[in-house]
Each structure stands twice: as C-alpha cells, then as structure tokens.
PDB file of N, CA and C in Angstrom:
ATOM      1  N   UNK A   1      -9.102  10.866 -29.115  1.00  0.00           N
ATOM      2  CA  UNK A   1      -8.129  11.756 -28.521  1.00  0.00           C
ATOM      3  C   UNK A   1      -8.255  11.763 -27.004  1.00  0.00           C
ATOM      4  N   UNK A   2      -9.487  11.648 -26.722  1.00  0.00           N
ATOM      5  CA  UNK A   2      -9.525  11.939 -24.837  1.00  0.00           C
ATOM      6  C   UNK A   2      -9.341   9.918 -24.499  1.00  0.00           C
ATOM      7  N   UNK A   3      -9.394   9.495 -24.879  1.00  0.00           N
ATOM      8  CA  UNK A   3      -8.810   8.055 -24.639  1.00  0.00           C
ATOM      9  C   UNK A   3      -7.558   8.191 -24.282  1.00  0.00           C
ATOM     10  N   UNK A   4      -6.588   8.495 -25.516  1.00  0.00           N
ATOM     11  CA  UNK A   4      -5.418   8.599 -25.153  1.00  0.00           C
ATOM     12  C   UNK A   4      -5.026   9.159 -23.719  1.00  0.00           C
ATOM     13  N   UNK A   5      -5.219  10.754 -23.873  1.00  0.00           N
ATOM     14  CA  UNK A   5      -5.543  11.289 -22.768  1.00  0.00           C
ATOM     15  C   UNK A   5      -5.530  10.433 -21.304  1.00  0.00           C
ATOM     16  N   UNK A   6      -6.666   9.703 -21.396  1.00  0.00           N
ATOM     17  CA  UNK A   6      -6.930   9.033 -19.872  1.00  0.00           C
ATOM     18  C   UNK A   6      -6.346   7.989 -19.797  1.00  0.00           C
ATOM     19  N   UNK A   7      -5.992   7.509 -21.403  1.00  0.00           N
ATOM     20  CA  UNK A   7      -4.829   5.900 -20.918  1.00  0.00           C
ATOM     21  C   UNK A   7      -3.192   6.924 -20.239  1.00  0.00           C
ATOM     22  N   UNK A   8      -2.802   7.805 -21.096  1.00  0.00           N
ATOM     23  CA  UNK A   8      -1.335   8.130 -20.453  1.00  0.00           C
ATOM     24  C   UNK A   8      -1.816   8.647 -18.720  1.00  0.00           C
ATOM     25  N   UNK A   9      -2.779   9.099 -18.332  1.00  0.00           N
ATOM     26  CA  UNK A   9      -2.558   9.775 -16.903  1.00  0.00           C
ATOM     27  C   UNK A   9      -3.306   8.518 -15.950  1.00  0.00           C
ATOM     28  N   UNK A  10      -3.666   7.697 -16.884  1.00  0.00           N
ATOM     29  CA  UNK A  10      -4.083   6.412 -15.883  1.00  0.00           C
ATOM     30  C   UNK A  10      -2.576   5.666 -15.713  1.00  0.00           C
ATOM     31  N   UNK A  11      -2.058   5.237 -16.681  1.00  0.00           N
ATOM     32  CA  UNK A  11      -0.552   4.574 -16.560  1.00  0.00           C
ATOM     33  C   UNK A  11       0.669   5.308 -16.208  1.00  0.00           C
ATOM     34  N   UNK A  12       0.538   6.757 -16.423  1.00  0.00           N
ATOM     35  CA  UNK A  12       1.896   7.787 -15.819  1.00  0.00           C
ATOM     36  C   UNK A  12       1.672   7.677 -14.325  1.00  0.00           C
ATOM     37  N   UNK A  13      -0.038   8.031 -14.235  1.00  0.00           N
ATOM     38  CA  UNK A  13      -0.201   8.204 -12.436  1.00  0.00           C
ATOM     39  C   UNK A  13       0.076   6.811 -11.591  1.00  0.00           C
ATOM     40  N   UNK A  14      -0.317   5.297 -12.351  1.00  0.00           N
ATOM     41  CA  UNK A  14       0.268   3.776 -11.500  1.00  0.00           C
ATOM     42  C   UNK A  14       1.687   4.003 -11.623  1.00  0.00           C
ATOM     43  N   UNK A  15       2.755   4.458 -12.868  1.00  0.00           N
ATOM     44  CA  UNK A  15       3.935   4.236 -12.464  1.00  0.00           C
ATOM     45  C   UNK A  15       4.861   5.254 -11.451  1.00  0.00           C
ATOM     46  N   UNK A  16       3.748   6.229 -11.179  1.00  0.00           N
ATOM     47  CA  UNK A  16       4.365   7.465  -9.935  1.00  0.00           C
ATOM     48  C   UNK A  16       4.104   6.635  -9.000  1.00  0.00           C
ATOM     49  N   UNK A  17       2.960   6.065  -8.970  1.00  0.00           N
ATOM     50  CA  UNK A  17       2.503   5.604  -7.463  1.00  0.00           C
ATOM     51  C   UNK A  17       3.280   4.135  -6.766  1.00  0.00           C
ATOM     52  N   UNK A  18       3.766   3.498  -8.277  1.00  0.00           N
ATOM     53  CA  UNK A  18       4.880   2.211  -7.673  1.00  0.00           C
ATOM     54  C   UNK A  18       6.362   3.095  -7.458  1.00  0.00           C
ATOM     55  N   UNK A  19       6.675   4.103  -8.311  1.00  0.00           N
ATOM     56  CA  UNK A  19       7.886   4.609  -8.046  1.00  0.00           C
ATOM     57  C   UNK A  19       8.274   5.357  -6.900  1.00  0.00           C
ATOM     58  N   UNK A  20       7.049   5.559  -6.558  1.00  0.00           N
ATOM     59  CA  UNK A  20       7.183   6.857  -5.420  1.00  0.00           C
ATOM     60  C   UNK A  20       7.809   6.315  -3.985  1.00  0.00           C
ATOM     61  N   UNK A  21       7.791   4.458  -4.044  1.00  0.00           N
ATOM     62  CA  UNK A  21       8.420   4.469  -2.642  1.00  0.00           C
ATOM     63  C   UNK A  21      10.385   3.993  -2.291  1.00  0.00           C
ATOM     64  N   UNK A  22      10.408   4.555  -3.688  1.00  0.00           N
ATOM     65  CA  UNK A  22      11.822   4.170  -4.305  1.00  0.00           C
ATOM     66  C   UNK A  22      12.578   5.607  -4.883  1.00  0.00           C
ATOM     67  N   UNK A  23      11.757   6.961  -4.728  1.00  0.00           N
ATOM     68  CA  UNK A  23      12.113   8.390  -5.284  1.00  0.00           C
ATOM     69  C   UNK A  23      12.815   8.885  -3.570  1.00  0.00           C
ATOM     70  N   UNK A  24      13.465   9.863  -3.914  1.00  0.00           N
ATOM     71  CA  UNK A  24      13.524  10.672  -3.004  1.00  0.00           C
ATOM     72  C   UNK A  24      12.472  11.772  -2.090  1.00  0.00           C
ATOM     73  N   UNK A  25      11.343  11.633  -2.837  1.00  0.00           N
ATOM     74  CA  UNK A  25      10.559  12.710  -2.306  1.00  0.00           C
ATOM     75  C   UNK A  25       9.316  11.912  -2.309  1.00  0.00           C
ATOM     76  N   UNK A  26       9.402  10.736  -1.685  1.00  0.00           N
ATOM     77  CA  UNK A  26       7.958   9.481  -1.956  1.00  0.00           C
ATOM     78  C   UNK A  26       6.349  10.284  -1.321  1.00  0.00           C
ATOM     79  N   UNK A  27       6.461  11.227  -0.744  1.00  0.00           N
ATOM     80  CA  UNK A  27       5.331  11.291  -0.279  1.00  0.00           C
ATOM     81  C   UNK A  27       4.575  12.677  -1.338  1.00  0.00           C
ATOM     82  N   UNK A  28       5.448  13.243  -2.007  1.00  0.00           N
ATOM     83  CA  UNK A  28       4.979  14.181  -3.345  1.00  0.00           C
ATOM     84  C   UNK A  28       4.877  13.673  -4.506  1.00  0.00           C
ATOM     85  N   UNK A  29       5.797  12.431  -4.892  1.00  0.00           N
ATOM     86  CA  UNK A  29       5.605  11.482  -5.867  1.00  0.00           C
ATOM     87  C   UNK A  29       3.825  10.619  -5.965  1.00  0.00           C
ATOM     88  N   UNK A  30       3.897  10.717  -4.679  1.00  0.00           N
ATOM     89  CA  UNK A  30       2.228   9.855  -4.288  1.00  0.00           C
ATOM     90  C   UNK A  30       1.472  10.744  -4.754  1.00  0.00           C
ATOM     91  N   UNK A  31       1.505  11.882  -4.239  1.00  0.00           N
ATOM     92  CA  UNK A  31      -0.098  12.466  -4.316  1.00  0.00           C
ATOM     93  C   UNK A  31       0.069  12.720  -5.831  1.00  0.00           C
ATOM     94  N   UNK A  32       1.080  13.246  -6.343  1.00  0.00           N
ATOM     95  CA  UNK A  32       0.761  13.458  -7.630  1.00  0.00           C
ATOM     96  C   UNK A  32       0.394  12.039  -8.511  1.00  0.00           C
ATOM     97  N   UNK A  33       0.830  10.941  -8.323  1.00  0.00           N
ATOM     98  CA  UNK A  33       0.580   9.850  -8.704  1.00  0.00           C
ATOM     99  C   UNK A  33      -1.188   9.317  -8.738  1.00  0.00           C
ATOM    100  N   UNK A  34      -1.668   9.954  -7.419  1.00  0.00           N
ATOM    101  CA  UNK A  34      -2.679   9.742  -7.034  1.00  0.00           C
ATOM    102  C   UNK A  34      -3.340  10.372  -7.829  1.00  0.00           C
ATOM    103  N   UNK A  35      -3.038  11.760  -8.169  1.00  0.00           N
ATOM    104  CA  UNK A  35      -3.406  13.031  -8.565  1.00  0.00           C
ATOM    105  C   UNK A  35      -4.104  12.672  -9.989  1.00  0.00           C
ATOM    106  N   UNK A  36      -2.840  11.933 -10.887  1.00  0.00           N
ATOM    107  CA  UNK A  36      -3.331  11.932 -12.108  1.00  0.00           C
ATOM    108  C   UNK A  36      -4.174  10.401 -11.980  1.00  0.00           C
ATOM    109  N   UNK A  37      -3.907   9.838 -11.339  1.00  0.00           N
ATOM    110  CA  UNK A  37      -5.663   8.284 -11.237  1.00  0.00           C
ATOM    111  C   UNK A  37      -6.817   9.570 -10.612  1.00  0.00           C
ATOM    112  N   UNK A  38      -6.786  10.001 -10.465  1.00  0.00           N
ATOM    113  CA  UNK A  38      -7.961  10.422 -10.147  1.00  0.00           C
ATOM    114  C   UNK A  38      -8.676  11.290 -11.055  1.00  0.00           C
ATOM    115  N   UNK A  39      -7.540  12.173 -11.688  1.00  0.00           N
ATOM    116  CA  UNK A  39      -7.535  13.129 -13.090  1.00  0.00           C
ATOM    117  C   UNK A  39      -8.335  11.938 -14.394  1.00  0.00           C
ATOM    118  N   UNK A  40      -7.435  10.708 -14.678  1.00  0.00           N
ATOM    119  CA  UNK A  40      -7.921   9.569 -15.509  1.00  0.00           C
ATOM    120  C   UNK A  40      -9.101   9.440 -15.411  1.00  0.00           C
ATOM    121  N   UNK A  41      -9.866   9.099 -13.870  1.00  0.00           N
ATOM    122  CA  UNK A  41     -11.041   8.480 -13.670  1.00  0.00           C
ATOM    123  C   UNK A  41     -12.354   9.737 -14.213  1.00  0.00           C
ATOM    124  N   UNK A  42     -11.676  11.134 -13.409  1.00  0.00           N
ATOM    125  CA  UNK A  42     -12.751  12.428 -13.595  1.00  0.00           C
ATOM    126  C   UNK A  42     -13.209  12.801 -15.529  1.00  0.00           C
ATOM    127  N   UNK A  43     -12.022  12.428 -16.219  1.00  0.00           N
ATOM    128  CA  UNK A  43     -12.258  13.201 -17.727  1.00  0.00           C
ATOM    129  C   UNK A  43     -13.524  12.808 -18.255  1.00  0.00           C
ATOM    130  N   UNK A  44     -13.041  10.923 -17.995  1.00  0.00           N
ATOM    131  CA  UNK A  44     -14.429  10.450 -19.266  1.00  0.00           C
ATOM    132  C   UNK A  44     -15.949  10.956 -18.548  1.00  0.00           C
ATOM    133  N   UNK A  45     -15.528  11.101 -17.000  1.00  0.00           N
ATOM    134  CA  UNK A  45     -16.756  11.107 -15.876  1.00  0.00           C
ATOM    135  C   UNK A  45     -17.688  12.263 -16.659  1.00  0.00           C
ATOM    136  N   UNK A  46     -16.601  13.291 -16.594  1.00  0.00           N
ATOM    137  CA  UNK A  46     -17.001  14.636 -16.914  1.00  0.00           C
ATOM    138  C   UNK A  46     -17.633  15.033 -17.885  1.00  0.00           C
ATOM    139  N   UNK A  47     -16.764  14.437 -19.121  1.00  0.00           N
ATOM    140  CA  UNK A  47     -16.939  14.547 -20.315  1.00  0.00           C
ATOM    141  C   UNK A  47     -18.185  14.000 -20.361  1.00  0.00           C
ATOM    142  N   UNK A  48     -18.378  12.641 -20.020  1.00  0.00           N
ATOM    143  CA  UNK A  48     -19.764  11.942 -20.511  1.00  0.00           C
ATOM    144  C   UNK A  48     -21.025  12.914 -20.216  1.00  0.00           C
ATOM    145  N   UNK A  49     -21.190  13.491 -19.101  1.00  0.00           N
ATOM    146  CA  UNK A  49     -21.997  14.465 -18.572  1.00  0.00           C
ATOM    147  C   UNK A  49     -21.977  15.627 -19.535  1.00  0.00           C
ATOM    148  N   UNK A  50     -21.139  16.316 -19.302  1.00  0.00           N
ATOM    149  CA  UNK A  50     -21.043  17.392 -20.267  1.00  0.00           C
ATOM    150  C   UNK A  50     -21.704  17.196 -21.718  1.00  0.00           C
ATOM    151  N   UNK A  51     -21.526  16.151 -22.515  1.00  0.00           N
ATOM    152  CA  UNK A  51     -22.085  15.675 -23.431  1.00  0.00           C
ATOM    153  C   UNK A  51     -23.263  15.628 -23.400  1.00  0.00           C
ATOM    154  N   UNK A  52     -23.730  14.925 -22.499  1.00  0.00           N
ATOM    155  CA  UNK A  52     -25.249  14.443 -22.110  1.00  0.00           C
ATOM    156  C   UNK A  52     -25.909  15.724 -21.895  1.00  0.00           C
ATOM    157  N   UNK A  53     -25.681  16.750 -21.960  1.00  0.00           N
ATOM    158  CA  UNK A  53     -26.352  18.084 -21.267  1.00  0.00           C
ATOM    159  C   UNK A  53     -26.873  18.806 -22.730  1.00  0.00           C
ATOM    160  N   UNK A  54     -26.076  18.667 -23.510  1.00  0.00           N
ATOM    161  CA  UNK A  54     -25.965  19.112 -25.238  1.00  0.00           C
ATOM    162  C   UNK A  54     -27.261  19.153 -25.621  1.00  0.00           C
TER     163      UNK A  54
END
C-alpha cells in the first residue's frame, strides 16, 4: 500500500514538474510538483525509521 503511495506522488509530482512550464501558473505548479518528489522520497525514508524504532 505505501508503494503505491510513493509510485503515484513520485509520477504525479514529475508530471507537475514537466507541465508546469506549459500551465498558467508555472511557478505554483513547480513547487507543488517539487512538493510531492520530495513527499515520494520522505515516506519510505520515514517509514523505514519509524519501523526500525519498534
């Protein structure tokens, strides 16, 4: 389930970040684009830790 998770906000956040210089509002399209690659990268980060603490 958290796979899924980090595959859709890893691939939603690359296609904000190619779309964003073709949107009307490219520089809010980015960060949020950015927003969720960075969201993708933090879950498993987190999670793995969190686990490890158990």
């Amino acid at each position: 389930m958290l796979f899924v998770l980090y595959l859709i906000l890893l691939i939603g956040g690359m296609v904000l970040l190619g779309l964003s210089f073709s949107l009307p509002l490219p520089a809010l399209m980015f960060v949020l684009g950015l927003l969720c690659v960075v969201a993708a990268v933090a879950i498993p980060v987190t999670a793995g830790a969190f686990e490890q603490r158990r």
